[in-house]
C-alpha atoms as a PDB file:
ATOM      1  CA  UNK A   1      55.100 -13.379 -14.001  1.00  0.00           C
ATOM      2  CA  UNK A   2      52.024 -12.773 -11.784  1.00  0.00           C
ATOM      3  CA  UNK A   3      49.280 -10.389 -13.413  1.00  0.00           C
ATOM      4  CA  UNK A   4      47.172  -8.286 -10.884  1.00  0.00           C
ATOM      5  CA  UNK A   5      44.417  -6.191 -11.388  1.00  0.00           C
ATOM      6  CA  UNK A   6      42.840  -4.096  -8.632  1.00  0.00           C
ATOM      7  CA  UNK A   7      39.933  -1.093  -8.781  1.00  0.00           C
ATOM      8  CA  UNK A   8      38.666   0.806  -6.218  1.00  0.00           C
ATOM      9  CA  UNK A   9      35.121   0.007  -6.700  1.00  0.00           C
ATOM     10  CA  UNK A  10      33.045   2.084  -4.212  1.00  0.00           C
ATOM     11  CA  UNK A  11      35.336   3.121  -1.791  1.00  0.00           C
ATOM     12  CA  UNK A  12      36.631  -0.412  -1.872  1.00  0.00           C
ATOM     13  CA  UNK A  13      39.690  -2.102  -3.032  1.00  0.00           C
ATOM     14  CA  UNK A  14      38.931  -4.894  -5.317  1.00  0.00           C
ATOM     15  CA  UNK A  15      40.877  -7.330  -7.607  1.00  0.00           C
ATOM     16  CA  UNK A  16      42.579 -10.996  -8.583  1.00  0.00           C
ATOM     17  CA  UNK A  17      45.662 -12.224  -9.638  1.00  0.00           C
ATOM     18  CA  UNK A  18      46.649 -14.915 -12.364  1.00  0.00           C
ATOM     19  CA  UNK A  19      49.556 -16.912 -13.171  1.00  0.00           C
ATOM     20  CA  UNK A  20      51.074 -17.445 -15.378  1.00  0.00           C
ATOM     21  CA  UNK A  21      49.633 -14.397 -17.925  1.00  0.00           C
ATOM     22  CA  UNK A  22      51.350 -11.537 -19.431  1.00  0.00           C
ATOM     23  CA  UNK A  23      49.643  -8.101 -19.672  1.00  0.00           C
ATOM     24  CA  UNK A  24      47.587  -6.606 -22.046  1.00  0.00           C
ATOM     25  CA  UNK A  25      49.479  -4.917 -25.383  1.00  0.00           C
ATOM     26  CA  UNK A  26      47.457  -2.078 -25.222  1.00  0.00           C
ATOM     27  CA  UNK A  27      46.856  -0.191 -22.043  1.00  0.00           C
ATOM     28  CA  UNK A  28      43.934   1.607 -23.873  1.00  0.00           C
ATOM     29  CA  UNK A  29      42.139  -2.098 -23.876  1.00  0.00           C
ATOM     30  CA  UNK A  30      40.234  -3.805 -21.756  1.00  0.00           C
ATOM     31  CA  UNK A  31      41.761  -6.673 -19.974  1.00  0.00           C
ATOM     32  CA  UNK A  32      40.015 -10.092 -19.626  1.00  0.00           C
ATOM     33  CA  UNK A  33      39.156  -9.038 -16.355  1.00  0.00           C
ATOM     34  CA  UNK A  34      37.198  -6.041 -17.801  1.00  0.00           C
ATOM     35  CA  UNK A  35      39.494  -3.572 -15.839  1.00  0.00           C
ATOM     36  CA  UNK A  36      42.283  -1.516 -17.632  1.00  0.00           C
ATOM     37  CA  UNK A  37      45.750   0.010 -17.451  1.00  0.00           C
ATOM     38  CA  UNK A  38      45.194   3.282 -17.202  1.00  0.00           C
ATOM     39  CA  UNK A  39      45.840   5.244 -13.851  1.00  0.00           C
ATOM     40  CA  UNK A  40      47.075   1.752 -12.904  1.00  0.00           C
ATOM     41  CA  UNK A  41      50.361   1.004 -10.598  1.00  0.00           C
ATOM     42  CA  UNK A  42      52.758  -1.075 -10.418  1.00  0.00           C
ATOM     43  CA  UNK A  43      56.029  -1.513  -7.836  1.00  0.00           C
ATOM     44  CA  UNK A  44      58.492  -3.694  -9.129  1.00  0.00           C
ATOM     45  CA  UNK A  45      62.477  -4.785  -7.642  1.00  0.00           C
ATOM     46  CA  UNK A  46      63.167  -6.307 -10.784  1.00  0.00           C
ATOM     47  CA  UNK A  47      63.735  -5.767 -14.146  1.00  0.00           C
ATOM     48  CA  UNK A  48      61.948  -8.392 -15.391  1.00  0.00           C
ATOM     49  CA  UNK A  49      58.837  -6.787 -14.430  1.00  0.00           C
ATOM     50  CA  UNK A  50      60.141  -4.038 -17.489  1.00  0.00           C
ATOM     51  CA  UNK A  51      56.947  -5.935 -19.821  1.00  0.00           C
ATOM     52  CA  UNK A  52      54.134  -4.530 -17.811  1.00  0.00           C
ATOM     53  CA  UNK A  53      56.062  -1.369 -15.881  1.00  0.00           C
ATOM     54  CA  UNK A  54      56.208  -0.017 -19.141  1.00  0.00           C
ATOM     55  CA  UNK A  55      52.212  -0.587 -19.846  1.00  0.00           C
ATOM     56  CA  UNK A  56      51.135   1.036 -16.509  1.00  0.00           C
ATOM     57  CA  UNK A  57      50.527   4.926 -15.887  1.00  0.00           C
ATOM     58  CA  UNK A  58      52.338   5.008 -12.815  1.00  0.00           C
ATOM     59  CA  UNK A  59      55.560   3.005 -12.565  1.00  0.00           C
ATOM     60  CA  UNK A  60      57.500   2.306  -9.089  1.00  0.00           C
ATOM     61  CA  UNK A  61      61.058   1.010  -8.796  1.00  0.00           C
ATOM     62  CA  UNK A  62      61.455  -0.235  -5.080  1.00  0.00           C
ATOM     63  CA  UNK A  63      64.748  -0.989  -4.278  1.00  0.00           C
ATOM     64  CA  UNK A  64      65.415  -2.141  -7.827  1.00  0.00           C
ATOM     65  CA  UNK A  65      68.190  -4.437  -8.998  1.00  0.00           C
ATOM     66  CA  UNK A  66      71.062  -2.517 -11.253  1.00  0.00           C
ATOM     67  CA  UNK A  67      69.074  -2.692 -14.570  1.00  0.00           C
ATOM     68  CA  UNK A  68      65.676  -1.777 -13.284  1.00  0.00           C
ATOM     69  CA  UNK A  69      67.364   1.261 -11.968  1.00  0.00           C
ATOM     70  CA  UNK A  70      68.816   2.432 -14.536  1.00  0.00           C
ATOM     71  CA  UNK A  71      65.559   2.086 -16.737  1.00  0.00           C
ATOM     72  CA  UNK A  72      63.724   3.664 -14.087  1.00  0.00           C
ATOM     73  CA  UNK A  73      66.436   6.675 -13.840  1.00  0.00           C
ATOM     74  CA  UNK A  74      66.204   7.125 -17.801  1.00  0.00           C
ATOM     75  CA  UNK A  75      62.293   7.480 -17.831  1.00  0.00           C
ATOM     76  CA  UNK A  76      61.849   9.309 -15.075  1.00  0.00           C
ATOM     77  CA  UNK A  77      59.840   7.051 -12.561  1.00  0.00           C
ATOM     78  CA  UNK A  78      59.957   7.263  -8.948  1.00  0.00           C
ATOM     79  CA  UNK A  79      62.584   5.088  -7.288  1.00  0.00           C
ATOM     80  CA  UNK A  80      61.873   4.220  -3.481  1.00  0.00           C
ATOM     81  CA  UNK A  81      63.665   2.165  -0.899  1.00  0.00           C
ATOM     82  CA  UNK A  82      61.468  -0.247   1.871  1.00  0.00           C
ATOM     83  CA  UNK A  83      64.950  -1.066   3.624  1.00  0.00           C
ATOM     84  CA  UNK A  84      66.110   0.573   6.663  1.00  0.00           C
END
């Protein structure tokens, strides 16, 4: 799974990736990058993205595969389609 941070950092958007990582347990934590979770988001097609959706403030399910759907449906978070 690919880990990316970004923070808008004087009207700028800034921020890395790394792979392979996982993300931080605790969304209240600082990452090694400094930055945090929270008001963080994060779009995701597939459900095995679940591990950090569920750390983020603001999840996005774009056109998701069957399970992330359904998790997405059950919780609540916004579910958007990029196709025609």
């Amino acid at each position: 799974m690919r880990f990316c941070l970004a923070a808008l950092t004087a009207g700028l958007l800034l921020g890395g990736c790394a792979a392979p990582t996982t993300p931080p347990e605790n969304t209240d934590e600082p990452t090694e990058t400094g930055s945090d979770l929270t008001e963080s988001w994060f779009y995701s097609d597939s459900h095995n993205d679940l591990p950090l959706l569920n750390r983020v403030t603001h999840p996005v399910a774009v056109d998701p595969d069957a399970t992330l759907a359904r998790h997405a449906q059950e919780r609540g978070w916004p579910i958007i389609s990029l196709r025609n």
